[in-house]
Protein backbone atom coordinates (compact mmCIF):
# COMPACT_ATOMS: atom_id res chain seq x y z
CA UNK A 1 -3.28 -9.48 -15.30
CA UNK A 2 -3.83 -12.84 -14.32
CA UNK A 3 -1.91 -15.72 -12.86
CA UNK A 4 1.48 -16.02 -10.33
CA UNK A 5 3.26 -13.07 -12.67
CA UNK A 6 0.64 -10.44 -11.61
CA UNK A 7 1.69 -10.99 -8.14
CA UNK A 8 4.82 -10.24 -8.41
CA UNK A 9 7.86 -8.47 -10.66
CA UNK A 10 10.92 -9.89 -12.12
CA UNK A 11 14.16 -9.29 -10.50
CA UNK A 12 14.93 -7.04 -13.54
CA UNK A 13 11.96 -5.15 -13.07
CA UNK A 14 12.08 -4.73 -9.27
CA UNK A 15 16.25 -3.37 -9.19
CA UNK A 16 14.73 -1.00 -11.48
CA UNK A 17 11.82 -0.01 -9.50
CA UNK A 18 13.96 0.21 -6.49
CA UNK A 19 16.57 2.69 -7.75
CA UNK A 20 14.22 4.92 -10.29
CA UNK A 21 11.86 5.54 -7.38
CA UNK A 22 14.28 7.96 -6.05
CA UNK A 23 14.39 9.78 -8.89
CA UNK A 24 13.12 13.51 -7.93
CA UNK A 25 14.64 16.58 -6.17
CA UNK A 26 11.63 16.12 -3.79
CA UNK A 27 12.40 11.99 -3.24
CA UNK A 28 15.09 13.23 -1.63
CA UNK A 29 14.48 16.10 0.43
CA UNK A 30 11.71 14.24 2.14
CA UNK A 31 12.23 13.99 6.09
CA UNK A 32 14.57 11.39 7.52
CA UNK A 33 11.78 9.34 8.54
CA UNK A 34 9.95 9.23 5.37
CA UNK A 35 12.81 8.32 3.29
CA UNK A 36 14.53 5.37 5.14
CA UNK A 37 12.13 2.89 3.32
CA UNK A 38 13.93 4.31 0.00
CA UNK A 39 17.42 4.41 1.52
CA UNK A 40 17.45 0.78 1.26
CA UNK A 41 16.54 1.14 -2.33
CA UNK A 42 19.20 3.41 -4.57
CA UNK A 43 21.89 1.91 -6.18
CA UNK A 44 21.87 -1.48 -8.21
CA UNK A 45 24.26 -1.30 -11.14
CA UNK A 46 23.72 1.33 -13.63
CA UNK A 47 20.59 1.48 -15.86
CA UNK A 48 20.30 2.36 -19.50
CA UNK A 49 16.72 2.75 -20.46
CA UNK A 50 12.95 2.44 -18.41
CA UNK A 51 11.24 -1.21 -17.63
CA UNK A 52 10.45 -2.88 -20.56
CA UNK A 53 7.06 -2.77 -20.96
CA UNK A 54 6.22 -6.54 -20.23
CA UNK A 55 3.29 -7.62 -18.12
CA UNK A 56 4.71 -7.03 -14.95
CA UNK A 57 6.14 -3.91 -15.41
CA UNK A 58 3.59 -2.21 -17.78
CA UNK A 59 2.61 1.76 -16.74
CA UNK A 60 -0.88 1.90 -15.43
CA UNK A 61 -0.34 4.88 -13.78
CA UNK A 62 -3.40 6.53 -13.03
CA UNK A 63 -2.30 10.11 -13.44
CA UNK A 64 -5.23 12.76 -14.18
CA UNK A 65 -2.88 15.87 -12.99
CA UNK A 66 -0.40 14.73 -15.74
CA UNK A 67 0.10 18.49 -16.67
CA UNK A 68 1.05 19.66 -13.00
CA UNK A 69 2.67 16.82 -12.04
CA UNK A 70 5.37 17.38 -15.16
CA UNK A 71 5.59 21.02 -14.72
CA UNK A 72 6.72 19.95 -10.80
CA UNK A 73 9.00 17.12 -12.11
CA UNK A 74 10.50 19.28 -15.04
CA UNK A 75 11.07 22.05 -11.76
CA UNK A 76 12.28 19.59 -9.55
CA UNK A 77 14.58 18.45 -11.97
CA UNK A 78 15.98 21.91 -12.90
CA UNK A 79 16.47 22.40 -9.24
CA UNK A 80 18.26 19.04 -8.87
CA UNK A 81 20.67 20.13 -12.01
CA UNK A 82 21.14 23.58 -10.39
CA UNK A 83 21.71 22.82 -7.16
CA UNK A 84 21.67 18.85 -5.54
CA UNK A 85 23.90 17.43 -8.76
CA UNK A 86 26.72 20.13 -8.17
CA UNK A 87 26.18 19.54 -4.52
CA UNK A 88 26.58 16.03 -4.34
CA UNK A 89 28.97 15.57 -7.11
CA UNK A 90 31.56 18.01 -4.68
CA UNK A 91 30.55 15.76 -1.69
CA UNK A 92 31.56 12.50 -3.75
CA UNK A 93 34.66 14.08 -4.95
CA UNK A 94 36.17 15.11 -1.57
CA UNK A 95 35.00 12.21 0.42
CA UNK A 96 36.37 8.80 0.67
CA UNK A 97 33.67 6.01 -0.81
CA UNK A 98 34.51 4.00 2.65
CA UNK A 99 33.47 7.28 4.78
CA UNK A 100 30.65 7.58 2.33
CA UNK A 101 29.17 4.24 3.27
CA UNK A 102 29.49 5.21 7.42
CA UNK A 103 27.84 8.62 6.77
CA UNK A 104 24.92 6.03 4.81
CA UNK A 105 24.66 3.66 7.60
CA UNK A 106 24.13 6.86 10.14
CA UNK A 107 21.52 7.95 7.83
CA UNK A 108 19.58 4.23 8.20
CA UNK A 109 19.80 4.07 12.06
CA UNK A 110 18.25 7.34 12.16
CA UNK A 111 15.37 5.59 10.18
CA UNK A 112 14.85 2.62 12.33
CA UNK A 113 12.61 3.85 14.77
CA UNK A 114 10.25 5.06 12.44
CA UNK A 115 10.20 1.31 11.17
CA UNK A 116 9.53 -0.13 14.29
CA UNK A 117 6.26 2.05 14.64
CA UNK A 118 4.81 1.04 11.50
CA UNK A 119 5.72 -2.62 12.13
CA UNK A 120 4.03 -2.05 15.64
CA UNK A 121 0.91 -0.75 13.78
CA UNK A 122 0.99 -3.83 10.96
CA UNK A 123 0.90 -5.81 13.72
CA UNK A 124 3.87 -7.57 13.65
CA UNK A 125 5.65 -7.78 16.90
CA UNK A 126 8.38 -9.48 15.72
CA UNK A 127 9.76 -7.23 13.11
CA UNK A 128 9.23 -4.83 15.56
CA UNK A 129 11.22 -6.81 17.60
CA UNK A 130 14.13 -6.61 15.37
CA UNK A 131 14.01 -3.56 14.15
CA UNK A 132 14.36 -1.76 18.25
CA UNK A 133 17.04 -4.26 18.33
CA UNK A 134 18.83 -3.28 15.75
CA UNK A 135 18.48 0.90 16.67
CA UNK A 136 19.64 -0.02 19.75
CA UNK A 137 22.57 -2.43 18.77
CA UNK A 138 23.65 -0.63 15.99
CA UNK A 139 23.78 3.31 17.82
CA UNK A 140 25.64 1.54 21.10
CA UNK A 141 27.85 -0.96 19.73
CA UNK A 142 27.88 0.40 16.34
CA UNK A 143 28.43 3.92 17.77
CA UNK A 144 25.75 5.36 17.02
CA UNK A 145 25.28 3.63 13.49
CA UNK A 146 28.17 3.76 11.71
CA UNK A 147 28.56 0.46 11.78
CA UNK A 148 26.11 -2.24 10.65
CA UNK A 149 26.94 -4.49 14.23
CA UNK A 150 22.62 -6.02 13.97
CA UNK A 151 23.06 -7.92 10.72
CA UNK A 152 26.09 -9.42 11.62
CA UNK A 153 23.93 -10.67 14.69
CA UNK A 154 21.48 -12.40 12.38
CA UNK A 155 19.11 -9.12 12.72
CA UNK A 156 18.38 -8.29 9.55
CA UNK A 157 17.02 -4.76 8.05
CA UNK A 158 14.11 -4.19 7.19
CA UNK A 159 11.49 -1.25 6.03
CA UNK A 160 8.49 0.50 7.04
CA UNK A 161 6.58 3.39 6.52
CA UNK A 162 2.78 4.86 6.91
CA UNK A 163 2.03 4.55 3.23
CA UNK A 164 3.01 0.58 3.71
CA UNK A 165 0.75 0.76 6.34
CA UNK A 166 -2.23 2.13 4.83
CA UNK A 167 -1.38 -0.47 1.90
CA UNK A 168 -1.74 -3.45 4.40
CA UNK A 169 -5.38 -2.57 5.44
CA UNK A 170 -6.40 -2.33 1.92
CA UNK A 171 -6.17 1.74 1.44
CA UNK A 172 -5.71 2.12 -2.17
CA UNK A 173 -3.20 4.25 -3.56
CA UNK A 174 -4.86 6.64 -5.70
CA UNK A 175 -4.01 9.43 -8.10
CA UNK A 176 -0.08 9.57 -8.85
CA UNK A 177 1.03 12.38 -7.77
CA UNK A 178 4.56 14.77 -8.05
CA UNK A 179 4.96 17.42 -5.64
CA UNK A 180 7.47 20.51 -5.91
CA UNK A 181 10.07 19.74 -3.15
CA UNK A 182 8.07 16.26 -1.71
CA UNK A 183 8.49 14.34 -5.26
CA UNK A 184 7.02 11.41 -6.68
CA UNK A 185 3.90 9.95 -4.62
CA UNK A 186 0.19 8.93 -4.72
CA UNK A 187 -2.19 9.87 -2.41
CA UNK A 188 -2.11 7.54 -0.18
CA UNK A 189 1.70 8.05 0.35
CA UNK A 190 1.32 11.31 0.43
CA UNK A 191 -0.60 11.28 3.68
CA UNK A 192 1.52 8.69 4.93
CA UNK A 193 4.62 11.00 4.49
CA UNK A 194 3.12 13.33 6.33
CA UNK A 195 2.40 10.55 9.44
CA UNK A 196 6.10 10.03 8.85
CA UNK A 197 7.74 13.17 9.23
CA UNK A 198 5.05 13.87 12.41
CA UNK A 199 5.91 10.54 14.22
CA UNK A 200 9.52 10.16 13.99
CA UNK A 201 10.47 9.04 16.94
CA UNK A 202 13.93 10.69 16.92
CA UNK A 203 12.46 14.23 15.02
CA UNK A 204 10.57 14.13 17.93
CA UNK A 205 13.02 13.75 20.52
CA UNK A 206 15.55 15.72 18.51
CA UNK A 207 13.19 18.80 18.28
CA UNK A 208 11.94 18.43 14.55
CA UNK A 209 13.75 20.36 11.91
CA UNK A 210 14.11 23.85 13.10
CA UNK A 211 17.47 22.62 15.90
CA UNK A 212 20.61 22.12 14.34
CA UNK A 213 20.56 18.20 14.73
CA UNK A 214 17.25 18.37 13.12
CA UNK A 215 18.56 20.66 10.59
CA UNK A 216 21.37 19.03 9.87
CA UNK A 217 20.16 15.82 9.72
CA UNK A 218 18.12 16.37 6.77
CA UNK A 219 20.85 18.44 5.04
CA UNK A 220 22.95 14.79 5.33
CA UNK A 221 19.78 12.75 4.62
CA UNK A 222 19.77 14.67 0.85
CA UNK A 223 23.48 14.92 0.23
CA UNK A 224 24.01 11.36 0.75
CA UNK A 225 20.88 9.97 -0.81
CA UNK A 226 21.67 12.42 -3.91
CA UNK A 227 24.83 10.84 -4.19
CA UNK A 228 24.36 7.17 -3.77
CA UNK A 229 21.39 7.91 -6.58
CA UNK A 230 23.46 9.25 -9.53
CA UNK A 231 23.77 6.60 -11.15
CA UNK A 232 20.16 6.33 -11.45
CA UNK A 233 19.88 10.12 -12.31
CA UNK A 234 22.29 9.83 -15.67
CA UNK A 235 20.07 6.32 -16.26
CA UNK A 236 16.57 8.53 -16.56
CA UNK A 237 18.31 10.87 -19.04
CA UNK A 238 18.87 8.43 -21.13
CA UNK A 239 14.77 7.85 -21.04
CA UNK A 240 12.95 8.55 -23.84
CA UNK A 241 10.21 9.71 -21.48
CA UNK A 242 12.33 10.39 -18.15
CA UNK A 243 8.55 11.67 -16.63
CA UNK A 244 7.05 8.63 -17.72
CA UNK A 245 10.46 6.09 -16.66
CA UNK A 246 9.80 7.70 -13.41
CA UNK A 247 6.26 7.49 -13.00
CA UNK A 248 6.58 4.03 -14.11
CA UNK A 249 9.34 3.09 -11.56
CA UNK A 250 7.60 4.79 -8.14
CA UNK A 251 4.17 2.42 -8.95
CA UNK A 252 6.62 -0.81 -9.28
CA UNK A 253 8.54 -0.31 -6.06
CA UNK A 254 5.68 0.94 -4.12
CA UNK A 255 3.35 -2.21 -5.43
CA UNK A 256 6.13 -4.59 -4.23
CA UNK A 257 6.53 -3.00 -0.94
CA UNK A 258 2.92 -3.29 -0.38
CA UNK A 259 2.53 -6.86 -1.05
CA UNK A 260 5.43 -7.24 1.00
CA UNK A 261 3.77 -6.01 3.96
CA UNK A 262 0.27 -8.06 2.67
CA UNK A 263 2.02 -11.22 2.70
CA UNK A 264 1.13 -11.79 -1.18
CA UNK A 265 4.65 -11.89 -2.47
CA UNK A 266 8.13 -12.96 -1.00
CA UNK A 267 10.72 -9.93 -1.00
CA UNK A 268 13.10 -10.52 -3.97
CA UNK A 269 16.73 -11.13 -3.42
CA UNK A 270 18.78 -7.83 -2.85
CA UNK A 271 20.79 -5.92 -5.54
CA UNK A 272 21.85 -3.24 -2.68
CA UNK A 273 23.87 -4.99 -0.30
CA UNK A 274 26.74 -3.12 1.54
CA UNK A 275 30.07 -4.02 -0.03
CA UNK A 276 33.37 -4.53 2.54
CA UNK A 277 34.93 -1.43 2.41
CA UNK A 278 37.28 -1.30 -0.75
CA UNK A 279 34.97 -3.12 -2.67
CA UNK A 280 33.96 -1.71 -5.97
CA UNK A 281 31.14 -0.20 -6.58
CA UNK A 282 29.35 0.30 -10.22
CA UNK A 283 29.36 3.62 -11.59
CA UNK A 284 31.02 5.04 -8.65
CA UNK A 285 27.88 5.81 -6.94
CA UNK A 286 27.05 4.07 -3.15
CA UNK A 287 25.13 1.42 -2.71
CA UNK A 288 22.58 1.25 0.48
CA UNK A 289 23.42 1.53 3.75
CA UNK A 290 21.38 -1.46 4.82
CA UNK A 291 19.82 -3.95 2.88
CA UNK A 292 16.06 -4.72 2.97
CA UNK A 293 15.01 -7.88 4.66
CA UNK A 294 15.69 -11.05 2.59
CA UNK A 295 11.96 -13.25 2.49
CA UNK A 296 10.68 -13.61 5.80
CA UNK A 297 9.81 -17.03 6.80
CA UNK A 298 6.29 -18.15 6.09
CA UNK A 299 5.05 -17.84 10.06
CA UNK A 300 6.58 -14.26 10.08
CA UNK A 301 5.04 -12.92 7.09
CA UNK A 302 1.60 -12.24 9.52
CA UNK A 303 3.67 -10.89 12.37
């Protein structure tokens, strides 16, 4: 592909991305850390069918271990319909959407520090900068994140993670990849979701996984991103290759959130915002806790 629509994807295209790149048991059972570049990224309004197949949003997967990767998405996906679905679908029922959104926005803050180490490591001081601010604002002020206090300060949210990182200094991605449990990745994410989970700042402080708050946390981290994501699970059913529509949907988002981080494209206006509480949501499911960072200004895009 050649030209200024190689470099980046339609709005279409990118909502798409964003909320089919979720869509695997393992996408969300990934540690707190790993995932808070994707909690920014689940709910748009509801999809029908995959990307079309246009030039900026063609497959071109490269996927030699097609035949394990769908046995682990075909598992995954029995395990999501066994388990997560019922799960989540009794979690939306018996909560409150407004309560919903707080236990989202706790989820985020979690995240943040885990941001602000990959920004330090892009080498940008200022969204580094902001993104401290906003963990500290936003667990003091916004009790410890349940309410969204940084934005309304002008500090917007943003997302990092090690696979981002790796992306900025030119690592390619590799073979795509589905994991039992871990979900949809490429190599190069996959050893950056490893770096996540290992360097979370508050995993680390917290005790990892094994102490209740660590334990806990991740049980909250899956229930809630299940349940913001429906909507995008009953979308890939309606897929006439949901594997494929999945596949398809990881390599968009992840391409965009690379060139993000490279400077080569602007981020594209958000579909995820947080509504005021009371506001509607499409298809019942929740939208993001925090929405990605609108374009940065040109002299920030290196920092």
């Amino acid at each position: 592909m050649n030209g200024a629509p190689s470099r980046t994807l339609t709005k279409t295209s990118r909502v798409r991305a964003r909320t089919l790149a979720l869509i695997a048991v393992g996408g969300l059972a990934v540690s707190a850390a790993s995932a808070h570049a994707q909690n920014a990224a689940v709910e748009p309004p509801p999809l029908v069918a995959a990307p079309a197949a246009t030039g900026d949003s063609v497959d071109t997967a490269y996927d030699p271990l097609q035949g394990f990767n769908r046995g682990s998405y075909g598992f995954s996906m029995g395990l999501d319909r066994a388990v997560l679905r019922p799960v989540a679908h009794g979690y939306m029922a018996v909560t409150p959407s407004p309560l919903r959104r707080r236990v989202s926005a706790v989820v985020y803050n979690l995240g943040e520090p885990s941001t602000t180490v990959n920004d330090i490591l892009q080498g940008k001081p200022k969204r580094a900068g902001r993104s401290s601010a906003r963990f500290l604002i936003n667990s003091t002020i916004g009790v410890l994140g349940i309410w969204d206090v940084a934005t309304g300060m002008g500090l917007k949210a943003h997302d990092a993670d090690f696979g981002q990182t790796f992306g900025r200094y030119g690592v390619r991605p590799g073979p795509y990849l589905y994991v039992p449990v871990i979900g949809p990745s490429n190599f190069r994410d996959g050893v950056g979701r490893v770096l996540d989970f290992f360097t979370d700042p508050v995993g680390i402080v917290g005790g990892g996984y094994t102490t209740t708050f660590g334990a806990t946390r991740l049980g909250v981290q899956t229930v809630d991103t299940r349940a913001r994501a429906d909507t995008a699970f009953r979308a890939l059913d309606d897929a006439t290759d949901p594997y494929v529509t999945a596949r398809s949907a990881y390599g968009q988002y992840r391409e965009a959130f690379i060139r993000e981080a490279t400077g080569q494209v602007q981020a594209l206006p958000d579909f995820d915002a947080v509504p005021a509480d009371g506001a509607a949501v499409s298809g019942g499911a929740e939208p993001a806790s925090a929405p990605p960072e609108t374009a940065p200004a040109p002299s920030e895009q290196s920092q």
